[in-house]
Protein backbone atom coordinates (compact mmCIF):
# COMPACT_ATOMS: atom_id res chain seq x y z
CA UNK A 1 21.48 -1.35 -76.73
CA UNK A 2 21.06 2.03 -74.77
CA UNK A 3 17.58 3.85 -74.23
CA UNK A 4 17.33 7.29 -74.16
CA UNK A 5 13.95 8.11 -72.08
CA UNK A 6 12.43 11.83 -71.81
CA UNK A 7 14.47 14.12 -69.78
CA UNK A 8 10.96 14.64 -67.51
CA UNK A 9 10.22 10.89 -67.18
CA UNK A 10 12.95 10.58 -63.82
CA UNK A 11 11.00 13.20 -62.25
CA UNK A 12 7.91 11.98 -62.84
CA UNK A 13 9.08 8.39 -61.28
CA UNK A 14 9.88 10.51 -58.62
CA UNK A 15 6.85 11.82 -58.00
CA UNK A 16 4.71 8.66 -58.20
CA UNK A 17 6.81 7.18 -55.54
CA UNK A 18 6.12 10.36 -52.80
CA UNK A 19 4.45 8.61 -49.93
CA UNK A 20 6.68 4.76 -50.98
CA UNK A 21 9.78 3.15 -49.21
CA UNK A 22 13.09 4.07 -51.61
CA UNK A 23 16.59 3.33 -51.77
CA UNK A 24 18.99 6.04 -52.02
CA UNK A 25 22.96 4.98 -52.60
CA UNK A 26 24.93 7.76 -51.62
CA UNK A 27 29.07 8.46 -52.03
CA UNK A 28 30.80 6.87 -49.70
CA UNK A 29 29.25 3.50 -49.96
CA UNK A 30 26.28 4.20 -48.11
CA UNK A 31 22.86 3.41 -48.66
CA UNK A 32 19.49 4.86 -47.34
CA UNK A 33 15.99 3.72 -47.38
CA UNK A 34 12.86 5.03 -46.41
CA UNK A 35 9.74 6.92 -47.30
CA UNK A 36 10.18 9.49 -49.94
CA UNK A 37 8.48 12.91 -48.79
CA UNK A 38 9.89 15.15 -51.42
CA UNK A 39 12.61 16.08 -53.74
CA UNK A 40 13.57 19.17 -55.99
CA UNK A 41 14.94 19.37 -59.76
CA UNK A 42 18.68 19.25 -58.36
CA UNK A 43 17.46 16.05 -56.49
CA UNK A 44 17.72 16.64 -53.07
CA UNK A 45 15.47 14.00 -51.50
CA UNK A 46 13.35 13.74 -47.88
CA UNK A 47 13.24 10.64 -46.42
CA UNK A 48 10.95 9.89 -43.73
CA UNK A 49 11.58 6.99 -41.01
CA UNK A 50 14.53 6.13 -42.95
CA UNK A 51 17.53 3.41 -41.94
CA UNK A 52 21.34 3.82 -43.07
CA UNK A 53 22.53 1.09 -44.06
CA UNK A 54 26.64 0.64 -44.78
CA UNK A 55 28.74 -2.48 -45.43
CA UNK A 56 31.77 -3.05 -43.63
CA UNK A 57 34.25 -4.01 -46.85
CA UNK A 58 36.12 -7.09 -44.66
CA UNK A 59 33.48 -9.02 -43.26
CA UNK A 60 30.83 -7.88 -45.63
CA UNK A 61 28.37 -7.14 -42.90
CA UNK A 62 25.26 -4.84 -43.13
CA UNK A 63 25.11 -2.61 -40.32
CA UNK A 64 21.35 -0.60 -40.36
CA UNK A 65 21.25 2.30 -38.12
CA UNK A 66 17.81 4.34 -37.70
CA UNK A 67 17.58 7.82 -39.04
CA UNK A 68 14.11 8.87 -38.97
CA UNK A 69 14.25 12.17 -40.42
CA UNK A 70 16.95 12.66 -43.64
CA UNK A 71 17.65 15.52 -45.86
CA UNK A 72 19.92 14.26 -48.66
CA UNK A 73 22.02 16.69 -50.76
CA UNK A 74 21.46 15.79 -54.43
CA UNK A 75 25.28 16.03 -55.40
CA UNK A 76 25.83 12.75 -53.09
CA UNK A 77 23.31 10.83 -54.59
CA UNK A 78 24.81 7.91 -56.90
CA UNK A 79 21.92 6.29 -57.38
CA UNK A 80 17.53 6.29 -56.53
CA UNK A 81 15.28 3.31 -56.94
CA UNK A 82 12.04 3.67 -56.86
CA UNK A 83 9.49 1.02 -55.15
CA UNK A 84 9.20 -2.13 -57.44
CA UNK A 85 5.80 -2.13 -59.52
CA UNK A 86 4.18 -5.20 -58.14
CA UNK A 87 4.43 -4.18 -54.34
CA UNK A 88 0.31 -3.05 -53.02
CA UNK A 89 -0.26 -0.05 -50.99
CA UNK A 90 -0.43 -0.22 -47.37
């Protein structure tokens, strides 16, 4: 069974995790996490003190790589998910 949710409610998932640790899968196989400082309707995203993480398809090893900084362009994102429920504050 599919559910439909309000075209608004992504956005405001978005906006309750500003300040929280994401994970952003981008084309290409890659993956991003780190703190979500913003985003716009066409959901380009800015992570703060974020890590790249990629998979190398043989050996199925994670390689993270520091990024700090990260401006994502919304057409590459695949895929956003947002800090699980049950996790406190820092």
């Amino acid at each position: 069974m599919v559910t439909f949710v309000n075209s608004s409610r992504p956005m405001e998932i978005l906006q309750k995790s500003i300040g929280e640790q994401i994970l952003v899968e981008i084309k290409g196989r890659k993956k991003l996490r780190g703190r979500l400082r913003g985003f716009d309707q066409h959901l380009n995203l800015i992570l703060e003190d974020a890590d790249e993480i990629t998979r190398d398809l043989e050996t199925d090893a994670e390689t993270v790589a520091q990024v700090n900084t990260v401006i994502v362009r919304g057409d590459n994102v695949v895929l956003v998910s947002p800090p699980p429920k049950n996790v406190a504050k820092e």
